[in-house]
Protein backbone atom coordinates (compact mmCIF):
# COMPACT_ATOMS: atom_id res chain seq x y z
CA UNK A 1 -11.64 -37.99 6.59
CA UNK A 2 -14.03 -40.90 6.68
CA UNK A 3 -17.60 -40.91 7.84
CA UNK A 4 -20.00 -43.84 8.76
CA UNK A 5 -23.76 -44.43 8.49
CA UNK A 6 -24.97 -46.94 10.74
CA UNK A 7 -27.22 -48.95 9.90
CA UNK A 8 -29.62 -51.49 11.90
CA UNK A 9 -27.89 -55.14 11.75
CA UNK A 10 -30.94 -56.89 10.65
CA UNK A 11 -30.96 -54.96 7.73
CA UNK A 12 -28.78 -56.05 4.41
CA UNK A 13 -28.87 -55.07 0.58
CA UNK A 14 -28.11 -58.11 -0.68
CA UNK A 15 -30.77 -60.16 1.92
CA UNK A 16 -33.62 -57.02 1.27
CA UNK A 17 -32.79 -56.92 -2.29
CA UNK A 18 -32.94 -52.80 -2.50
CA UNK A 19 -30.65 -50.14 -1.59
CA UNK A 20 -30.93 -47.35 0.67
CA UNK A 21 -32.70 -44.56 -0.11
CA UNK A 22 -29.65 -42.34 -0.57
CA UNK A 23 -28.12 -44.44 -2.90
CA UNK A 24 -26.95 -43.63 -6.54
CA UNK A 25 -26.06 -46.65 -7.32
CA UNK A 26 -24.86 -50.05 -5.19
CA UNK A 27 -23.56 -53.39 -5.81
CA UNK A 28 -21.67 -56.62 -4.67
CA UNK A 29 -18.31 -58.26 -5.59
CA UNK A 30 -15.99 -60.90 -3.80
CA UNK A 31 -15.34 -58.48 -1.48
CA UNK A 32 -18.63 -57.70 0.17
CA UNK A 33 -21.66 -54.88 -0.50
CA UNK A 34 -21.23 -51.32 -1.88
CA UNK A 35 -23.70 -48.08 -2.19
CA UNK A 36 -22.85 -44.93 -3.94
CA UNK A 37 -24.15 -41.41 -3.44
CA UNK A 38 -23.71 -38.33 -5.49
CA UNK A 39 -23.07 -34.59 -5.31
CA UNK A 40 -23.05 -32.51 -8.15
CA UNK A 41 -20.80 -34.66 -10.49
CA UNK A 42 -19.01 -36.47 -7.69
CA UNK A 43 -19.77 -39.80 -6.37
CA UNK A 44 -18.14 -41.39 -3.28
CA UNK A 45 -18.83 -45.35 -2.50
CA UNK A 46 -19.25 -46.46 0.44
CA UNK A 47 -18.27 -49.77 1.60
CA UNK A 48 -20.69 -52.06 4.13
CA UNK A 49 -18.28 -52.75 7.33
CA UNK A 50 -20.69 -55.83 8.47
CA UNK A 51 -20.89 -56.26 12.62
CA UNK A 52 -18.89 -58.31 14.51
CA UNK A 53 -15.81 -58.54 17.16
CA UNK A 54 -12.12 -57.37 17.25
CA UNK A 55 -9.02 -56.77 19.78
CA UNK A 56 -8.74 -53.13 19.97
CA UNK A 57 -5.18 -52.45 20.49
CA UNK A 58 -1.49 -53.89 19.83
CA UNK A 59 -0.02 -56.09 21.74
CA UNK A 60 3.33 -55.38 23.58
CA UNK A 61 6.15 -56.93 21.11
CA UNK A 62 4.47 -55.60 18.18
CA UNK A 63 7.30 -53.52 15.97
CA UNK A 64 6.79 -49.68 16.54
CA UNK A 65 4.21 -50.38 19.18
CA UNK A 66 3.92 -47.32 22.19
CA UNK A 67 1.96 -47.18 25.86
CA UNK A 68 -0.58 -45.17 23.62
CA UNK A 69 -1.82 -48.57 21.87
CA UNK A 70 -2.41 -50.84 24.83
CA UNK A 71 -4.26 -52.46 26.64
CA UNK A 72 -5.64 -54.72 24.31
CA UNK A 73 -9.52 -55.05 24.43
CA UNK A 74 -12.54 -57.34 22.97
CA UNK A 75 -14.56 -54.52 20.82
CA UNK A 76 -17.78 -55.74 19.80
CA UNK A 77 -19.75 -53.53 16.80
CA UNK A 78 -23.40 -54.99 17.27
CA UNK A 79 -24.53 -52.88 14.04
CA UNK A 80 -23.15 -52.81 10.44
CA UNK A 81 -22.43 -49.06 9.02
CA UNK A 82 -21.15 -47.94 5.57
CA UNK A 83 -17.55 -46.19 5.14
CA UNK A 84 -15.73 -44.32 2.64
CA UNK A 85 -14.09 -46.64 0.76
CA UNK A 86 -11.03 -43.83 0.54
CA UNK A 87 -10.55 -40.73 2.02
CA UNK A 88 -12.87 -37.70 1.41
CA UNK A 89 -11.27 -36.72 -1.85
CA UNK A 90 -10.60 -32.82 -2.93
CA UNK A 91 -13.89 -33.00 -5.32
CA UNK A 92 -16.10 -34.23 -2.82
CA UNK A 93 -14.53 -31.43 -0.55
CA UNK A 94 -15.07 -28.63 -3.02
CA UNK A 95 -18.20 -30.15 -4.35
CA UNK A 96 -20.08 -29.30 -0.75
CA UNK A 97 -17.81 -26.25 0.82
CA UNK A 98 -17.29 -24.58 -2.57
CA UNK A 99 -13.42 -24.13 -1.24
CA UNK A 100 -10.09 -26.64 -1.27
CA UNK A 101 -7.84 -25.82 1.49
CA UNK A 102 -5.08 -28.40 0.32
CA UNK A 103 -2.22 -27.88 -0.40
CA UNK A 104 -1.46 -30.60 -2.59
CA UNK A 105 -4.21 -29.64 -4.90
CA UNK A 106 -6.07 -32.38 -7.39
CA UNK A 107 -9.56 -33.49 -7.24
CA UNK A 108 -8.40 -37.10 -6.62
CA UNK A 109 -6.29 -36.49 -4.01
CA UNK A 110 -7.52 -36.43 -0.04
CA UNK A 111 -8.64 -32.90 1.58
CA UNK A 112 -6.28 -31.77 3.97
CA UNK A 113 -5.46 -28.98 5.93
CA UNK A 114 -8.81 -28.92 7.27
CA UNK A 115 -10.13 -28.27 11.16
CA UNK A 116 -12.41 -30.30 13.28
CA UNK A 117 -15.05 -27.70 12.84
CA UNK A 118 -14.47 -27.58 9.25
CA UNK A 119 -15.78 -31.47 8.93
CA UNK A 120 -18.95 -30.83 11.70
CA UNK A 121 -20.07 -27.91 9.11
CA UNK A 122 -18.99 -30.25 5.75
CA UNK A 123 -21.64 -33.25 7.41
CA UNK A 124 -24.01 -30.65 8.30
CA UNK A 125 -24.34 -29.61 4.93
CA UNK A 126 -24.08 -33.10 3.23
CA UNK A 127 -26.69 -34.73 5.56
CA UNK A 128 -29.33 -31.55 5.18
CA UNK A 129 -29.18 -31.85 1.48
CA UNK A 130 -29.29 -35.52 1.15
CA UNK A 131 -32.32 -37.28 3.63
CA UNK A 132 -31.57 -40.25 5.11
CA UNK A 133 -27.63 -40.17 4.88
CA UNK A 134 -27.30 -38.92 7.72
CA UNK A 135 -23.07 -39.00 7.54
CA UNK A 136 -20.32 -39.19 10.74
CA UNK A 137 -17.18 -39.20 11.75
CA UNK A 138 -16.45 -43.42 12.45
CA UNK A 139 -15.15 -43.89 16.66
CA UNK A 140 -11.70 -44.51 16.92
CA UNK A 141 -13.14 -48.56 17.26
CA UNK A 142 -15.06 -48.63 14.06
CA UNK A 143 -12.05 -46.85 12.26
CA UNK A 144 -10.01 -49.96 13.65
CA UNK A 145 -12.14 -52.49 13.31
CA UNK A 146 -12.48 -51.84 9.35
CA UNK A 147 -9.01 -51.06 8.98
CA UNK A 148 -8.06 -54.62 10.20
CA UNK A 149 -10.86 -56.47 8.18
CA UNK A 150 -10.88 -59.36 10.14
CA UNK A 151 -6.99 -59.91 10.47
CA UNK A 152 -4.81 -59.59 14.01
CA UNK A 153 -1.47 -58.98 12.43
CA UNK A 154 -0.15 -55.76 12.94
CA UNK A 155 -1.04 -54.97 9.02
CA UNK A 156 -3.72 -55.98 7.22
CA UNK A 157 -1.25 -58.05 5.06
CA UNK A 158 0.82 -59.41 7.96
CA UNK A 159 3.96 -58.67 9.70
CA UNK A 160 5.79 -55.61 9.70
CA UNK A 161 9.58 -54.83 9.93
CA UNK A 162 11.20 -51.83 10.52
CA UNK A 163 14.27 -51.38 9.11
CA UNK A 164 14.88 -47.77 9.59
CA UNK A 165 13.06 -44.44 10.41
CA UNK A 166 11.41 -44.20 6.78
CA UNK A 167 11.59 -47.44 5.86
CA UNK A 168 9.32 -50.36 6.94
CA UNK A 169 8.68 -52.22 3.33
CA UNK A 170 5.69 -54.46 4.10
CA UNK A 171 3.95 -50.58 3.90
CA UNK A 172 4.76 -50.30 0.03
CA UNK A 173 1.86 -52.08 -1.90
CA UNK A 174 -0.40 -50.56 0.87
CA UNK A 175 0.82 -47.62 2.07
CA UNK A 176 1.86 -43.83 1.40
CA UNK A 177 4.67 -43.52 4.10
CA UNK A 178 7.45 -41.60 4.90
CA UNK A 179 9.74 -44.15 2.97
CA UNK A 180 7.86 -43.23 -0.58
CA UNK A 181 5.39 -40.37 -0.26
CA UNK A 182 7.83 -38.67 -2.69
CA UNK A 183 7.95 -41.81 -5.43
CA UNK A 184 6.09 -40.32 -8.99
CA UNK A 185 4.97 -37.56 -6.73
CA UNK A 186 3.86 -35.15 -9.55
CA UNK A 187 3.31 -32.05 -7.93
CA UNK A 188 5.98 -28.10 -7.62
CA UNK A 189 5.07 -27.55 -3.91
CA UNK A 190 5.86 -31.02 -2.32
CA UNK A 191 7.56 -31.19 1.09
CA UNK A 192 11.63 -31.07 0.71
CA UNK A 193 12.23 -34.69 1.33
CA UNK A 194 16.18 -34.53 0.36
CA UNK A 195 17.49 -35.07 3.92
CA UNK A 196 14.81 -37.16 5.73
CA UNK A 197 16.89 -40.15 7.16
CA UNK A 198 16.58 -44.37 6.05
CA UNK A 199 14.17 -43.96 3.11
CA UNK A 200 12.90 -46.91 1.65
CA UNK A 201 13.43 -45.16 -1.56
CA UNK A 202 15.31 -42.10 -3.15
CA UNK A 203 13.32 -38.74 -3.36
CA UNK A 204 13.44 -34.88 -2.96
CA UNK A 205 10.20 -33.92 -2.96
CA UNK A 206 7.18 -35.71 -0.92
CA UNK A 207 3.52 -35.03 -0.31
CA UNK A 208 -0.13 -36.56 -0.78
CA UNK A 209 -1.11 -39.12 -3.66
CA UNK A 210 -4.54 -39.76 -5.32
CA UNK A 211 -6.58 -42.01 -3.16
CA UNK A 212 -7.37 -45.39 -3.99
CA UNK A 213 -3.72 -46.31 -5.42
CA UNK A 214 -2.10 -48.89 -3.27
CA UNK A 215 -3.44 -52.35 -1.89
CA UNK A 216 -7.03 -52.28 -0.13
CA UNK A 217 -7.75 -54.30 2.41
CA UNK A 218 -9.40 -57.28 2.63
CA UNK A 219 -13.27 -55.54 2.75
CA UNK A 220 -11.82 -53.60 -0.46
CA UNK A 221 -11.30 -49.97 1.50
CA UNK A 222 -8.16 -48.13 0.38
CA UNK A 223 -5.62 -46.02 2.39
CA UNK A 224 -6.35 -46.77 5.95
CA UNK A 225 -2.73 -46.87 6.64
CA UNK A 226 -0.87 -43.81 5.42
CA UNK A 227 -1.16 -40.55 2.79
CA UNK A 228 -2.78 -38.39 5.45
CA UNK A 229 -3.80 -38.39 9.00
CA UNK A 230 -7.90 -39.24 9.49
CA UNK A 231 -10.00 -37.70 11.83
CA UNK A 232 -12.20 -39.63 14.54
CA UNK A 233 -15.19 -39.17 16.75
CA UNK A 234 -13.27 -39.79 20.19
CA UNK A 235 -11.78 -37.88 22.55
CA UNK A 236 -7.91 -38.31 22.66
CA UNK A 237 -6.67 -40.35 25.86
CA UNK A 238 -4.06 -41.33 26.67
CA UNK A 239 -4.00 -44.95 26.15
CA UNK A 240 -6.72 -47.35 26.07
CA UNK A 241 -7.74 -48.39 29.70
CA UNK A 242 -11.85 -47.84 30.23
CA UNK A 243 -12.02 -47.37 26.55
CA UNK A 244 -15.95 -48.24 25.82
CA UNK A 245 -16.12 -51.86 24.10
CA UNK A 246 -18.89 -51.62 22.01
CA UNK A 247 -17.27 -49.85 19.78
CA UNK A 248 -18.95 -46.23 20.55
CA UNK A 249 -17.07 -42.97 20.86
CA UNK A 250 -14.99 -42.82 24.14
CA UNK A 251 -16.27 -39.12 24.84
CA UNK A 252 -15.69 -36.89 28.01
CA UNK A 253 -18.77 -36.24 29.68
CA UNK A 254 -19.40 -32.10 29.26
CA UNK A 255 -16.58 -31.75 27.20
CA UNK A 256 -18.39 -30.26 23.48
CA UNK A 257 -14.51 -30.07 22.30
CA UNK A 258 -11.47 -30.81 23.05
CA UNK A 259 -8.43 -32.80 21.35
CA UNK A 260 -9.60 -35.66 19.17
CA UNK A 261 -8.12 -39.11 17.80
CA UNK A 262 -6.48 -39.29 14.07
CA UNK A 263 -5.60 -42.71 12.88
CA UNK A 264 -4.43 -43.70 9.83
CA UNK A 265 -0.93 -42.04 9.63
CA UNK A 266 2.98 -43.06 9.58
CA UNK A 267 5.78 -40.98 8.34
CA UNK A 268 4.84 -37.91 6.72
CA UNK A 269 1.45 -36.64 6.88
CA UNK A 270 -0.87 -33.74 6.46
CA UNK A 271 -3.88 -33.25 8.44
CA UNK A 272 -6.71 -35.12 6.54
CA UNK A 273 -10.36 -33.52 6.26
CA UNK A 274 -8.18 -32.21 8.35
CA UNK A 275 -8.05 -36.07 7.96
């Protein structure tokens, strides 16, 4: 899972000079702004996604491309918001719930296993215990829009090829995928890997890594692509025509549920804070 806080676009730490309230700690590098927050012994940064305009979408002779991706539409996010900068780890998880449904279990590693309910109660209790947070699920657009960090190539490090049903390599330095989920994969309950078809590389046993150990992208936020599936604000649709393009949640009016959008994911997954 990754959440959002938006935040008004005339407002920046680095112009005001002071963090948000709910900060722990912040800072800058090459790679843009940062803010912290703590609970209990666990801090989670959060990276500023700054506003600006995107194409939503992939087009047509993109590799792996379905219907489900297209059409391709201008997005523009008026407002900056903070993100995760990886996915809700375990800790964090078990540091607000007091439970970790995972079943790969390590502190480092993403929740997962965990319902759309389960997250509305985990930001209810982070956001009444910490004023001015006030925490989300990102729309399917924002979740885009930060995973391509200002590129248009189908990755966020170019091109991709796919050579076989577990094997696209430009994924490796940035991506937990079917094709090496199971590579130094430490754990006596991983998935049975032995027979899935055109691995990149050899393994037997696959599952979920520690966040925050392949390639970020280029606004320094880790696993966007891959590890486990992340949850959205939207509800699911079939493709992308009347899609809002200002980058809010495309929700159905007097639907309170319903099936959602989860991004993020190729090969194997698990369901990540839930995402």
């Amino acid at each position: 899972m990754r959440v959002t806080t938006a935040i008004d676009t005339g407002w920046h730490p680095l112009v005001d000079g002071c963090p948000p309230a709910w900060a722990s700690g912040w800072g800058g590098d090459k790679r843009g702004v940062f803010c912290e927050f703590s609970i209990a012994d666990v801090t989670q940064r959060m990276r500023w996604i700054p506003p600006g305009r995107f194409r939503m979408g992939s087009p047509e002779d993109e590799p792996g491309r379905t219907e489900r991706e297209g059409p391709q539409h201008e997005v523009i996010i008026k407002e900056g918001y903070w993100l995760f900068d990886t996915p809700c780890t375990q800790a964090l998880w078990q540091a607000v719930m007091g439970n970790n449904p995972s079943r790969f279990q390590t502190p480092t590693r993403p929740v997962e296993r965990v319902s759309w309910d389960d997250i509305q109660e985990f930001l209810k209790l982070i956001n009444d215990g910490n004023f001015g947070l006030n925490l989300k699920l990102p729309s399917e657009a924002q979740w885009e829009y930060a995973c391509r960090a200002g590129t248009t190539t189908a990755l966020y490090t170019g091109a991709i090829e796919i050579l076989g049903e577990n094997n696209a390599p430009a994924l490796d330095p940035i991506a937990w995928y079917g094709g090496n989920s199971g590579v130094d994969f430490d754990l006596d309950n991983g998935e049975d890997s032995k027979e899935w078809p055109e691995k990149q590389y050899p393994h037997e046993n696959a599952g979920t890594h520690p966040v925050g150990l392949k390639i970020a992208n280029p606004w320094r936020v880790y696993d966007m692509l891959g590890n486990v599936w992340e949850w959205c604000a939207d509800h699911w649709h079939e493709n992308y025509e009347g899609a809002p393009s200002d980058g809010t949640p495309w929700l159905d009016a007097g639907k309170a549920g319903g099936v959602r959008v989860i991004r993020g994911g190729l090969g194997f997954r698990c369901a990540r804070v839930g995402s």
